[in-house]
Protein backbone atom coordinates (compact mmCIF):
# COMPACT_ATOMS: atom_id res chain seq x y z
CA UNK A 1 -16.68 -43.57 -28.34
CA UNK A 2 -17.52 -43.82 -24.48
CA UNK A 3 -13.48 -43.47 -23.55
CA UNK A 4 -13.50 -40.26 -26.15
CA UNK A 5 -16.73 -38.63 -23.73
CA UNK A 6 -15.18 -39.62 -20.71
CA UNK A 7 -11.61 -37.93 -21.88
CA UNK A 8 -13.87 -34.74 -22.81
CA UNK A 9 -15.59 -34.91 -19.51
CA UNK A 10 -12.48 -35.14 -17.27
CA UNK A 11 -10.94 -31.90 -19.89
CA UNK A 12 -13.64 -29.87 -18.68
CA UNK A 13 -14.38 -30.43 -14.87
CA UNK A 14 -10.13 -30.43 -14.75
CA UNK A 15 -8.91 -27.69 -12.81
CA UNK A 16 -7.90 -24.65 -15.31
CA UNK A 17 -4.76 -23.51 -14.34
CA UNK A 18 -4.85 -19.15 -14.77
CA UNK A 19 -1.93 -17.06 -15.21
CA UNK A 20 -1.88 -13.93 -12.98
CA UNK A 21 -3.54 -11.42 -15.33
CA UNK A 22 -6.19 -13.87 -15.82
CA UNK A 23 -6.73 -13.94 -12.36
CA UNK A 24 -6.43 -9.95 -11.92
CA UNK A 25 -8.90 -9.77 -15.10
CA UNK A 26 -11.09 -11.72 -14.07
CA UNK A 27 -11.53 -11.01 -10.06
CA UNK A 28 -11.18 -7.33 -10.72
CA UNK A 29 -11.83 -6.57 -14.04
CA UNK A 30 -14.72 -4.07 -13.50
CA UNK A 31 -14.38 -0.98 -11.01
CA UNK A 32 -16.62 -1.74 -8.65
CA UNK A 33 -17.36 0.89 -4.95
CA UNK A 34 -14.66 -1.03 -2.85
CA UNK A 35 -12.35 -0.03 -5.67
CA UNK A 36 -13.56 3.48 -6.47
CA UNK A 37 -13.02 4.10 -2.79
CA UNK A 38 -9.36 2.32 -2.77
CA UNK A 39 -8.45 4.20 -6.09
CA UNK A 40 -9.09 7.38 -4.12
CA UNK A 41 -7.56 6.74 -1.05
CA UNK A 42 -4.42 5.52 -2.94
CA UNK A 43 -5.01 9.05 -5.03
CA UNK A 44 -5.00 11.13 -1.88
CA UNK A 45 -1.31 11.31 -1.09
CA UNK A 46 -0.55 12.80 -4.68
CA UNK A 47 -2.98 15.54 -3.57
CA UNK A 48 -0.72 16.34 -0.68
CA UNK A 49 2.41 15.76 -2.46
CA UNK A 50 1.44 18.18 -5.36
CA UNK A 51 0.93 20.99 -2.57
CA UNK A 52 4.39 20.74 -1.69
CA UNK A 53 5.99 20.79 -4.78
CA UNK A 54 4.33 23.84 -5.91
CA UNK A 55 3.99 25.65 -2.48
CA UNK A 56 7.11 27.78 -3.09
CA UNK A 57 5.00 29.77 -5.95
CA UNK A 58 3.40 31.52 -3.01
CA UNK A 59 6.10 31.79 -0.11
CA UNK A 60 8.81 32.07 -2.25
CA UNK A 61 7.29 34.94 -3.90
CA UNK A 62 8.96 38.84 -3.89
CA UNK A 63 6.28 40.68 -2.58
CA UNK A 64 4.81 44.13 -3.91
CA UNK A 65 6.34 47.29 -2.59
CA UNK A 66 6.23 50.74 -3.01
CA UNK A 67 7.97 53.84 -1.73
CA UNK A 68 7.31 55.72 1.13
CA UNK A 69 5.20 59.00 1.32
CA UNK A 70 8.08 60.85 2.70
CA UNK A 71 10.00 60.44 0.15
CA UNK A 72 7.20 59.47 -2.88
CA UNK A 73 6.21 63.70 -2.17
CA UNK A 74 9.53 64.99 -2.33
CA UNK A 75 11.24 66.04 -5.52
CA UNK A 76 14.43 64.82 -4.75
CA UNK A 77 13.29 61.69 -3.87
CA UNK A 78 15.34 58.57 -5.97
CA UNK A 79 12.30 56.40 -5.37
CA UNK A 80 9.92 55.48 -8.61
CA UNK A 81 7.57 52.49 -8.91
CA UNK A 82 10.33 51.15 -11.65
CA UNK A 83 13.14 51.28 -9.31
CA UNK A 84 15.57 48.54 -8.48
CA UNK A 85 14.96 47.86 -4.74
CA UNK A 86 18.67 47.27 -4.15
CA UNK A 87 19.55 50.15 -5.70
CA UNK A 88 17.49 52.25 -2.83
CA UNK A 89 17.75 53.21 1.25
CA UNK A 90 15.73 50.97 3.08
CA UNK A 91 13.99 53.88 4.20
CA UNK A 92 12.92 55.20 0.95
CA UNK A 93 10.61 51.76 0.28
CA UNK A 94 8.52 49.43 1.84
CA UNK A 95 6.20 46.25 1.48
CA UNK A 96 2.70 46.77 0.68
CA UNK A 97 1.87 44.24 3.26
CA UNK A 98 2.74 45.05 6.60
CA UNK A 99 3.50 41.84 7.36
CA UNK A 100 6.79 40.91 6.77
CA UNK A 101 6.52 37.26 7.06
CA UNK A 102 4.23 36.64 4.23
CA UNK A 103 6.97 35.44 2.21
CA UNK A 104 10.75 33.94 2.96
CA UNK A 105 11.95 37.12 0.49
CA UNK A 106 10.24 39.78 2.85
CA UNK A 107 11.03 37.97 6.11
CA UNK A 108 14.53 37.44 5.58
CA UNK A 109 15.21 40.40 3.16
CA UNK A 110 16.18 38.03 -0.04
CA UNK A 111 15.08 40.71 -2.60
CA UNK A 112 18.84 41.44 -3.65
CA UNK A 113 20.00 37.82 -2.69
CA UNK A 114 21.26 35.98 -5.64
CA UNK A 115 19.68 33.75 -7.48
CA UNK A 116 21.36 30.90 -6.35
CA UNK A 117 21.10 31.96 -2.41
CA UNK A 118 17.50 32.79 -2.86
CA UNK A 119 16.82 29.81 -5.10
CA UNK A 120 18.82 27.15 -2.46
CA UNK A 121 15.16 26.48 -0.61
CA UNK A 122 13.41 25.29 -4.01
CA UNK A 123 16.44 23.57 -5.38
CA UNK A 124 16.98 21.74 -1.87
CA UNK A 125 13.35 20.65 -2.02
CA UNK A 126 13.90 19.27 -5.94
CA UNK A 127 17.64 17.74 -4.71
CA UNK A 128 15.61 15.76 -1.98
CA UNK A 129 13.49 14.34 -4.66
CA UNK A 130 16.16 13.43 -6.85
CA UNK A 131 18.62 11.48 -3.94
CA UNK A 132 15.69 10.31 -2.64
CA UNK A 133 13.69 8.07 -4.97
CA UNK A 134 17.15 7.00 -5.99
CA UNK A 135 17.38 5.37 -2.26
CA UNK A 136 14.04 4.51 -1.80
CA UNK A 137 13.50 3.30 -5.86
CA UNK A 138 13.73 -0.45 -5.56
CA UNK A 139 11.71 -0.39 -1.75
CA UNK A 140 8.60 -0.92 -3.54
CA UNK A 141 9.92 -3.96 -5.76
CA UNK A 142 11.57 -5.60 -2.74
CA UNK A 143 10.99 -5.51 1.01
CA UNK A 144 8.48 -2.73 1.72
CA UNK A 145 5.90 -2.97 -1.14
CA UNK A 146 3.67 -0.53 -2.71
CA UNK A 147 1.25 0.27 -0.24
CA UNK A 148 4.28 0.68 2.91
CA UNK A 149 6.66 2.75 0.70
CA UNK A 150 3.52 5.04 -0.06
CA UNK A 151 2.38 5.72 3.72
CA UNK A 152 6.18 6.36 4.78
CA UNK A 153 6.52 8.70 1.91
CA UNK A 154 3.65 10.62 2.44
CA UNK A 155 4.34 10.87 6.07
CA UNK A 156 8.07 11.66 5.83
CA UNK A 157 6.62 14.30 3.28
CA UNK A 158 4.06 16.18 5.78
CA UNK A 159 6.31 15.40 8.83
CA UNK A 160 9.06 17.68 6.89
CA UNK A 161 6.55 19.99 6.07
CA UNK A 162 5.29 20.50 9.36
CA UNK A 163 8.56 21.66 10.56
CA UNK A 164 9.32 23.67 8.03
CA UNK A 165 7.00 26.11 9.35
CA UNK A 166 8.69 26.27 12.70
CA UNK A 167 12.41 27.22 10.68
CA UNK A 168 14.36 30.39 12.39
CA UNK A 169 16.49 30.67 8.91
CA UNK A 170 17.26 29.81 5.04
CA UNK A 171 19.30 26.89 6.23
CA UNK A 172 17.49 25.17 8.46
CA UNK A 173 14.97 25.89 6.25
CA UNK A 174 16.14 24.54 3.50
CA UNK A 175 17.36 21.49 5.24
CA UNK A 176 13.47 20.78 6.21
CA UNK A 177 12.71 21.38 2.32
CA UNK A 178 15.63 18.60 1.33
CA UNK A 179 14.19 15.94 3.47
CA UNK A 180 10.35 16.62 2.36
CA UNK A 181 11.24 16.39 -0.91
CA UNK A 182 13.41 13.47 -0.13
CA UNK A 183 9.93 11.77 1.43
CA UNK A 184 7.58 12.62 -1.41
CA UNK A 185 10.08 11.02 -3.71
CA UNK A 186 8.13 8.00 -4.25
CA UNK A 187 4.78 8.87 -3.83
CA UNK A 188 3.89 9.55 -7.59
CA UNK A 189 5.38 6.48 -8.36
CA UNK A 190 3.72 4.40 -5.91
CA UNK A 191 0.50 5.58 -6.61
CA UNK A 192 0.43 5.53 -10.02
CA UNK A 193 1.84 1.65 -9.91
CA UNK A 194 -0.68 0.68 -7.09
CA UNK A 195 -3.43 2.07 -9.01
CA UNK A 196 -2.44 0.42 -12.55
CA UNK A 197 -1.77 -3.01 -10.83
CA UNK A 198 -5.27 -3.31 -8.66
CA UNK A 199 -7.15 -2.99 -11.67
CA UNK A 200 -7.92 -4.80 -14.74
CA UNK A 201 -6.88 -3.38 -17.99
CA UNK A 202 -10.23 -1.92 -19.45
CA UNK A 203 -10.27 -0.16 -16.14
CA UNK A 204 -7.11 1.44 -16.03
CA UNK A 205 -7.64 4.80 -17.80
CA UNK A 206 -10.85 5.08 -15.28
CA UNK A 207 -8.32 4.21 -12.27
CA UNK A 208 -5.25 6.43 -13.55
CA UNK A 209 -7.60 9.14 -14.68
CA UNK A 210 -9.07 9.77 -10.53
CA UNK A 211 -5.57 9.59 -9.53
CA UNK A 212 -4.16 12.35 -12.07
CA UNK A 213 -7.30 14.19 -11.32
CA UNK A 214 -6.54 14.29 -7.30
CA UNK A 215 -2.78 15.42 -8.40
CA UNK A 216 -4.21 18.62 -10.38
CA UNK A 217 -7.08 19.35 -7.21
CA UNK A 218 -3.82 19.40 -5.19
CA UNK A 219 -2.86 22.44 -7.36
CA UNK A 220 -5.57 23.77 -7.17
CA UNK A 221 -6.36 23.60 -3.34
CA UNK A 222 -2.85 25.42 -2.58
CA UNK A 223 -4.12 28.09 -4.69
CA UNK A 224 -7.04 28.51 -2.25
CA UNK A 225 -5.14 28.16 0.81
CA UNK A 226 -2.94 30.96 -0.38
CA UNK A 227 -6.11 33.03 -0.67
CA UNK A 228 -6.98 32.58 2.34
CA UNK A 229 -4.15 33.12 4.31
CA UNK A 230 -3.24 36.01 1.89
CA UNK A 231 -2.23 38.51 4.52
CA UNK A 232 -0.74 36.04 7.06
CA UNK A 233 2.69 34.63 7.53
CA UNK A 234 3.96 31.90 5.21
CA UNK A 235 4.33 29.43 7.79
CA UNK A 236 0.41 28.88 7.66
CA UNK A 237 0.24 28.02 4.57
CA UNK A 238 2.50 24.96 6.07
CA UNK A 239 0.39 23.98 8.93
CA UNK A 240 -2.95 23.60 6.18
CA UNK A 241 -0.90 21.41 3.99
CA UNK A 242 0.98 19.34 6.33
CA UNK A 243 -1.79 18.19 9.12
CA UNK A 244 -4.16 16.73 6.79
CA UNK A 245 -1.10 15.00 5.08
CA UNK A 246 -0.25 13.04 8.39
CA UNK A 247 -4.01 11.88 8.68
CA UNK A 248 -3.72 11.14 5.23
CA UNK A 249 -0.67 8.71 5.92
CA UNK A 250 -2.41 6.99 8.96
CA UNK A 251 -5.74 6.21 6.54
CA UNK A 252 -3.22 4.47 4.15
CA UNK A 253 -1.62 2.46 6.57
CA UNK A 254 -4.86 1.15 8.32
CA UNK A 255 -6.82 0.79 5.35
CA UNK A 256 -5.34 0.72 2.21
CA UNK A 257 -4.72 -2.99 0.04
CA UNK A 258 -1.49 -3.63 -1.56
CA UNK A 259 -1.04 -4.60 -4.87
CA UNK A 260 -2.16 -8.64 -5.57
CA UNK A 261 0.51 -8.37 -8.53
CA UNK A 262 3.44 -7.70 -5.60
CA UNK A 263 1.87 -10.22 -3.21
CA UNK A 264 1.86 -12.77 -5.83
CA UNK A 265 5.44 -12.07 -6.65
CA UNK A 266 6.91 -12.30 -3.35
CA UNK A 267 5.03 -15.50 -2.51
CA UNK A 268 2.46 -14.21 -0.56
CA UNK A 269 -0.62 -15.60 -2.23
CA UNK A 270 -3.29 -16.07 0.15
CA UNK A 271 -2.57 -12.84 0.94
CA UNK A 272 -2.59 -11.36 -2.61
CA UNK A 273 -6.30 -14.11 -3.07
CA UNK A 274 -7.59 -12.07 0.19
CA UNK A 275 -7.01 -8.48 -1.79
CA UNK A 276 -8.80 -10.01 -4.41
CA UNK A 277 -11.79 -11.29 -2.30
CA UNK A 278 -12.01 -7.84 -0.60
CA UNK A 279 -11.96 -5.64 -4.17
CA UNK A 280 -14.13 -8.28 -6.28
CA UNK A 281 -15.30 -11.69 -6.97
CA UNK A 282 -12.86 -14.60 -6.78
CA UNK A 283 -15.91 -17.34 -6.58
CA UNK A 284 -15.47 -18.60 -9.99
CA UNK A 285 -12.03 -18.50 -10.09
CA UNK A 286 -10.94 -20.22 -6.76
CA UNK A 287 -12.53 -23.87 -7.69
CA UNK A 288 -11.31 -22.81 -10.86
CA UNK A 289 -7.59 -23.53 -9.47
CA UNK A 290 -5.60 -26.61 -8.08
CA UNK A 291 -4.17 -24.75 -6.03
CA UNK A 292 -2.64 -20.43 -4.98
CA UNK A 293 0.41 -21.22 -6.23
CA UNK A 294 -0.40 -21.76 -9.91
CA UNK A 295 -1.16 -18.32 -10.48
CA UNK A 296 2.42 -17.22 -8.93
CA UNK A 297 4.98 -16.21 -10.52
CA UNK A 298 9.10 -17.48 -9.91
CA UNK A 299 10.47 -14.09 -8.57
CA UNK A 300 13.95 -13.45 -6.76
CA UNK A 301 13.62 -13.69 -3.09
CA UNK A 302 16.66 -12.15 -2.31
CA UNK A 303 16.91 -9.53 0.67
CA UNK A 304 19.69 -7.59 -1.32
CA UNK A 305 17.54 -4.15 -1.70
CA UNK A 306 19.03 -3.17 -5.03
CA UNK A 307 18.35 -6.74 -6.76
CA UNK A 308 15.77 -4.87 -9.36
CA UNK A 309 18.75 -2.71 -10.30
CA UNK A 310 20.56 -6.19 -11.32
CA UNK A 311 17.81 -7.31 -12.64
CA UNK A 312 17.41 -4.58 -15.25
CA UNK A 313 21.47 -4.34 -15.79
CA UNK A 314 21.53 -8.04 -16.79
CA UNK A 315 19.18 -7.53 -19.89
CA UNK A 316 20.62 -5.29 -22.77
CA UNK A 317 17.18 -4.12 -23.95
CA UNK A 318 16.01 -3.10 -20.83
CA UNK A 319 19.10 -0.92 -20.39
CA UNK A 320 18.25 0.35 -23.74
CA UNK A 321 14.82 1.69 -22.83
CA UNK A 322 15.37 2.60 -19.64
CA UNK A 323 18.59 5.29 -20.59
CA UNK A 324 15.94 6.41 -23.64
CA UNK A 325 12.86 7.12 -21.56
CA UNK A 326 15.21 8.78 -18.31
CA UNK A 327 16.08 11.29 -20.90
CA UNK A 328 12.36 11.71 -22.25
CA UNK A 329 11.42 12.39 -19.14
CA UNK A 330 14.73 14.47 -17.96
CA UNK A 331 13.04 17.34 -20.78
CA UNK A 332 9.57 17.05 -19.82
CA UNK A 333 10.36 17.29 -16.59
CA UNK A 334 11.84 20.64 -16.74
CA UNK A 335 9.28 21.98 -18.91
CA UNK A 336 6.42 21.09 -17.09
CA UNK A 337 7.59 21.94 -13.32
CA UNK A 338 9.27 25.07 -14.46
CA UNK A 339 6.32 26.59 -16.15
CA UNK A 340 3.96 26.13 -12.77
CA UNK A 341 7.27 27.42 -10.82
CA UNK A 342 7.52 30.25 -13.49
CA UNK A 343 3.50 31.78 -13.23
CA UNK A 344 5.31 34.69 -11.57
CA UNK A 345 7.64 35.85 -14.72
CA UNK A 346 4.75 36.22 -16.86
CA UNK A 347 3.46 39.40 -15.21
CA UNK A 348 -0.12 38.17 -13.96
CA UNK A 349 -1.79 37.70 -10.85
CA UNK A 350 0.36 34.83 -9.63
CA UNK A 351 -3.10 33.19 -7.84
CA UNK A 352 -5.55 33.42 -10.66
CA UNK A 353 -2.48 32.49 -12.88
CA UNK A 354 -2.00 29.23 -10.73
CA UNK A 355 -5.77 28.35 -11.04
CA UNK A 356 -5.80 28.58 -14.34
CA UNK A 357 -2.84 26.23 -14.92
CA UNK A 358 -4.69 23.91 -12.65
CA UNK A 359 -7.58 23.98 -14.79
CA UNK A 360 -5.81 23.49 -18.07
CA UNK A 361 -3.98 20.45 -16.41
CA UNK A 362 -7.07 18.58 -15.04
CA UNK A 363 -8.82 19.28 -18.21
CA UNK A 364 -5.74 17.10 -20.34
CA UNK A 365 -6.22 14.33 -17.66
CA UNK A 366 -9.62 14.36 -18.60
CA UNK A 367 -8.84 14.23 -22.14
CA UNK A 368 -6.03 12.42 -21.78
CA UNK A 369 -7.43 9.12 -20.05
CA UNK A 370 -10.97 9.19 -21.46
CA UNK A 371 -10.24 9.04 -24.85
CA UNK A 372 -6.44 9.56 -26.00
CA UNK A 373 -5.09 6.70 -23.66
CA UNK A 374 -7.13 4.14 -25.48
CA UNK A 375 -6.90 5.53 -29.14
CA UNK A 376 -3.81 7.38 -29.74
CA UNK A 377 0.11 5.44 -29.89
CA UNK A 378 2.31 6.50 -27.57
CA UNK A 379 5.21 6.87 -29.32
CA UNK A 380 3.63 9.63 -31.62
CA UNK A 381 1.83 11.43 -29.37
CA UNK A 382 4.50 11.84 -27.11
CA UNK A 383 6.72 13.33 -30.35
CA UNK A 384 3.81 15.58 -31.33
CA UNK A 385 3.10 16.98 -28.05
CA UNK A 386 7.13 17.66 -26.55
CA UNK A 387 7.61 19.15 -29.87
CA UNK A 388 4.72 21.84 -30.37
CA UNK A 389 5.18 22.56 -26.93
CA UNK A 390 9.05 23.37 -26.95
CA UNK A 391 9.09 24.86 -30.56
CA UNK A 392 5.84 27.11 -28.49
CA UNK A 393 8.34 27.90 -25.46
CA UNK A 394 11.30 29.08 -27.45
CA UNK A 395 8.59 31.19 -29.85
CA UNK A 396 7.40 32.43 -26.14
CA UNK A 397 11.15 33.50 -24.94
CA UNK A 398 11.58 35.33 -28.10
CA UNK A 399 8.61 37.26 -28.21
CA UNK A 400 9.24 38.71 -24.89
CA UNK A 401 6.56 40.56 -22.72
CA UNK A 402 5.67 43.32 -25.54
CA UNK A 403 2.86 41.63 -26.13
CA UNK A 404 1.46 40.02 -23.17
CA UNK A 405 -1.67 39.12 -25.00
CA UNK A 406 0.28 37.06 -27.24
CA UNK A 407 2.30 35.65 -24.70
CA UNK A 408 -0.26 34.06 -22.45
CA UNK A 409 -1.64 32.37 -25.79
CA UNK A 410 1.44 30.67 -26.58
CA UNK A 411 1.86 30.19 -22.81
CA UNK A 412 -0.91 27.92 -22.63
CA UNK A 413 -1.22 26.10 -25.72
CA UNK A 414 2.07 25.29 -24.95
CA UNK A 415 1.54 24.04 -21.25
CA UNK A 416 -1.11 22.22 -22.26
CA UNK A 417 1.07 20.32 -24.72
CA UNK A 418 3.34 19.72 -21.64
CA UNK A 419 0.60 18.51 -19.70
CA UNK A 420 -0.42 15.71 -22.29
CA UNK A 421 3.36 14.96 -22.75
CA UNK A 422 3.89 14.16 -18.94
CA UNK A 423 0.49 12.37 -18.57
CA UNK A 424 1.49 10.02 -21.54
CA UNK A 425 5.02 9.43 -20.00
CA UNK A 426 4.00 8.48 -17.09
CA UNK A 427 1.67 5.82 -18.25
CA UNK A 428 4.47 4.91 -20.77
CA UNK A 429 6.88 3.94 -18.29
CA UNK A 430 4.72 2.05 -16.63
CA UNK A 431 4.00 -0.18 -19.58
CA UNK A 432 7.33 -0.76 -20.58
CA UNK A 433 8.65 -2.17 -17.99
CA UNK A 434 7.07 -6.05 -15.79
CA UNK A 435 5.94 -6.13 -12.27
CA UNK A 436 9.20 -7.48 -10.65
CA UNK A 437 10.96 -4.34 -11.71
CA UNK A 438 8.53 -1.55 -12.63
CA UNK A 439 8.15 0.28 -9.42
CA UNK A 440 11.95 0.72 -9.44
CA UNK A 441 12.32 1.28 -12.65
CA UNK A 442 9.11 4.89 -12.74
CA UNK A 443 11.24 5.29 -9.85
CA UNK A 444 14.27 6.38 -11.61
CA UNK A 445 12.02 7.54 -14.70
CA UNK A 446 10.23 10.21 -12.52
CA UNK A 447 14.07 11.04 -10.74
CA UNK A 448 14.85 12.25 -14.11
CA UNK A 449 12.42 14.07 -14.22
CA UNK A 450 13.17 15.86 -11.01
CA UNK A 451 16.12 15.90 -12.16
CA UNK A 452 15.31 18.18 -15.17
CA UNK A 453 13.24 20.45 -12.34
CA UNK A 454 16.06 20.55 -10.25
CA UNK A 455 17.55 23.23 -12.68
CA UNK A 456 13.96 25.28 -12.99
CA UNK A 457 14.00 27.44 -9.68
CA UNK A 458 17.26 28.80 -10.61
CA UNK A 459 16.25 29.76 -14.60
CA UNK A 460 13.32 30.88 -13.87
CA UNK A 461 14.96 33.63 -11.24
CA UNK A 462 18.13 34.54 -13.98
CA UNK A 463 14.79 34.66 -16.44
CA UNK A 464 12.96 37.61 -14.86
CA UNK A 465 15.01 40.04 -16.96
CA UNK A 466 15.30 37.48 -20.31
CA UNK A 467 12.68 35.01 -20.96
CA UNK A 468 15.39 33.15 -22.73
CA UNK A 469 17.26 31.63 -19.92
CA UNK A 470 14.10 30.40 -18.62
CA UNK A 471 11.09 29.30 -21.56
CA UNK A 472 14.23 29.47 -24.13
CA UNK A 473 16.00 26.69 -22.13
CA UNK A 474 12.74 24.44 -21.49
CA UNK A 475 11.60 24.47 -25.12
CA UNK A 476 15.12 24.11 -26.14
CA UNK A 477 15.29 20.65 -24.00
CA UNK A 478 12.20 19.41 -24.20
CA UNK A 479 12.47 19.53 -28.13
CA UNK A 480 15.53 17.19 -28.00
CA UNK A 481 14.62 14.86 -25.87
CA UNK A 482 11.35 14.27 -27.33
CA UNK A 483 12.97 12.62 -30.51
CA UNK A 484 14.57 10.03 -27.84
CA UNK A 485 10.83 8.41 -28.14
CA UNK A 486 11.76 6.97 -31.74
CA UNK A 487 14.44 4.58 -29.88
CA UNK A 488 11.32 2.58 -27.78
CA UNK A 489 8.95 0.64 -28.48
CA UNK A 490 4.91 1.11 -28.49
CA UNK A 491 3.11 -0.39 -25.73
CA UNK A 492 -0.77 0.22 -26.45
CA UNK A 493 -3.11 -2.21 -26.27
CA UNK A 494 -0.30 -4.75 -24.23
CA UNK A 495 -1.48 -6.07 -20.99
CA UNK A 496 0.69 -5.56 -18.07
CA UNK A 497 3.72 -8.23 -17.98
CA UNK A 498 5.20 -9.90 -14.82
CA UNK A 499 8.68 -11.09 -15.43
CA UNK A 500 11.17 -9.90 -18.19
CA UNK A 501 11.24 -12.79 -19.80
CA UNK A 502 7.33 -12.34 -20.82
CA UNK A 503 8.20 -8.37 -21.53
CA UNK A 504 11.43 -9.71 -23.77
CA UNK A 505 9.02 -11.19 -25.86
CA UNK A 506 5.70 -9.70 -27.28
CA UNK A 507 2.55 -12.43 -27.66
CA UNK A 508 4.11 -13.67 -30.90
CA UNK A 509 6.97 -14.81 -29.09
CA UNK A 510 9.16 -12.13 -30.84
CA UNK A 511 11.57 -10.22 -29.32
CA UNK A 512 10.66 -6.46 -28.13
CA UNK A 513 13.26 -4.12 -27.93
């Protein structure tokens, strides 16, 4: 009886040995200030990095014209408000502005370019984004980790920015717009990874949601600096984006914690125990442990930079799922960037437009992470929403402008659709994939979606004239990928795995594909 109590004793005073998410759960589990303020300094780069994706709405745009009183009083006069500018003198027209440099099509007379010539700046920026977070993908997995990948991004972002005001031509100016786009590659990614692996699981929609939030202010700024410099030459709109960017990136290096889950992986855990102490309460857990290492994980210390890539080849499944969701995201992609790029085909005021597609996309964050996150599967959510909203887009493209009432309905509903569908996508890659591969694997997710936007500046200029090259081609997309989400599995309610070998198998030891 004595040597059963004395067994029982030593079984409870015995050092518990925790697996990781047990100590991320239980250290971090609740958002407490330190982590509000992280969550929003992680957030603050996406702000930046959603200025510059959408900045070409404004300095890319034609501006208004009309034709000269010389020739507007005369009789003989070709000039009409309906006109084709290329079809007149340059004499007989001119910009409503006098400012010429309010846009790259007025400073550099681009009105009659082609669409691919006057397109090349937007699709460079897009191409950059595409080659680059294919370079940079696995960075945040190996050698550089979350938290360095994200403050070279960002700054490589603003940097290119920065000089992009300063550019004497297209070329060079498009060369500026390939390398910014090439540096904000991997900010989204990094973000959204650092934010879901500081926090504990019930306070991940909370986390996610400030982030996403901070993405659609970004929006939303640009759409008051464009007010405000209304008037003035494109290049300012630069210089207010790009500045605070750089500060931005000199706050994340000096202050911002990396993710415990990476530290722990790459052996580092006194350091990954000291970003616990500083974001929450590791008191009961440290005499709670034998010792750091039992809470780490076996992962590949090799300094080849592409090892996730083998990683991921060497498993079947996770081939599988990642060629399925790459092509999920390939259609959202192009739906959702193209219809922000696109405000200016629908015939509105392209700044109240833009506001209004801000406000429509922070409200389904809102939505999104407050209440559908937790309730709603992925898997048929993400087949509800890609399909009203293509099935909406090509209904959109064959109604036309006769009915512009009608239009801006169907416009929306359908945005808002594509909204949901990239919010959920993004959260879904995230959970289908372990630490030791996941940031390069949203890498390549969100580099198909780029991908898909690569092709939007280009459609949405041959779809001034017919809406069908442009909405008819994102709906048409976006409907077939979406049924590529019956081929994966659902994910809600999982925790966050480390290895593959613990996302191979689900909690009943059965194999997930």
């Amino acid at each position: 009886m004595e040597r059963d109590e004395h067994k029982a004793e030593e079984e409870i005073t015995a050092p518990l040995i925790l697996s990781l998410d047990d100590v991320i759960q239980q250290s971090i589990g609740r958002l407490n200030l330190t982590q509000i303020l992280q969550t929003f300094l992680v957030s603050m780069p996406s702000f930046f990095d959603n200025q510059q994706t959408f900045i070409s709405v404004f300095t890319h745009a034609q501006p208004t014209w009309h034709c000269t009183s010389n020739n507007s009083s005369s009789s003989s006069s070709s000039c009409t408000p309906t006109s084709n500018l290329c079809d007149l003198s340059k004499t007989d027209w001119t910009w409503d502005s006098g400012n010429v440099h309010t846009s790259i099509i007025s400073e550099w007379d681009l009105q009659c370019a082609s669409s691919i010539f006057a397109g090349m700046p937007a699709t460079s920026y897009f191409t950059g984004c595409l080659l680059g977070g294919v370079v940079l993908a696995t960075l945040g997995d190996s050698s550089f980790g979350r938290k360095n990948l994200l403050t070279i991004s960002t700054l490589v972002m603003s940097l290119a920015a920065f000089a992009s005001s300063f550019s004497p031509n297209i070329w060079v100016y498009s060369v500026f717009r390939f390398f910014c786009g090439a540096g904000r590659a991997s900010i989204g990614t990094c973000a959204l990874v650092l934010l879901t692996e500081r926090v504990g699981k019930k306070s991940r929609p909370q986390a996610t949601m400030i982030g996403f939030t901070c993405f659609s202010l970004g929006m939303l700024s640009l759409s008051g600096i464009a007010i405000l410099t209304r008037g003035l030459s494109w290049r300012a709109m630069y210089l207010w984006t790009s500045i605070p960017g750089i500060i931005c990136a000199i706050l994340c290096h000096f202050c911002l914690y990396d993710s415990p889950r990476w530290l722990f992986m790459h052996g580092r855990g006194k350091d990954a125990m000291e970003v616990l102490r500083c974001l929450g309460d590791v008191s009961q857990i440290i005499p709670r442990l034998s010792n750091i290492e039992t809470v780490q994980k076996v992962a590949n210390t090799s300094t080849n930079p592409f090892i996730s890539f083998m990683v991921i080849l060497s498993r079947r499944w996770a081939v599988k799922r990642l060629l399925a969701i790459m092509f999920l995201a390939f259609g959202i992609g192009m739906m959702y960037f193209g219809m922000f790029l696109g405000v200016e085909n629908l015939g509105y005021n392209i700044y109240l437009t833009l506001v209004f597609h801000s406000l429509l996309s922070l409200s389904s964050y809102v939505l999104f992470f407050l209440w559908w996150m937790q309730n709603c599967n992925r898997k048929t959510s993400l087949l509800g929403f890609c399909t009203i909203s293509g099935a909406l887009s090509i209904a959109m493209s064959l109604l036309g402008k006769d009915d512009n009432l009608m239009l801006i309905a169907l416009e929306l509903v359908s945005l808002f659709c594509a909204c949901m569908a990239y919010n959920m996508v993004l959260m879904y890659m995230v959970e289908l994939f372990p630490t030791c591969v996941r940031n390069s694997t949203s890498s390549l997710v969100r580099q198909s979606m780029i991908l898909g936007s690569v092709f939007d500046p280009m459609l949405i200029l041959v779809g001034r004239d017919n809406m069908i090259y442009s909405y008819g081609v994102f709906g048409l997309v976006m409907l077939l990928c979406g049924f590529l989400v019956l081929c994966l599995p659902e994910t809600k309610g999982k925790v966050l795995y480390d290895t593959m070998e613990e996302q191979e198998f689900d909690s009943d030891n059965k194999l997930i594909l």
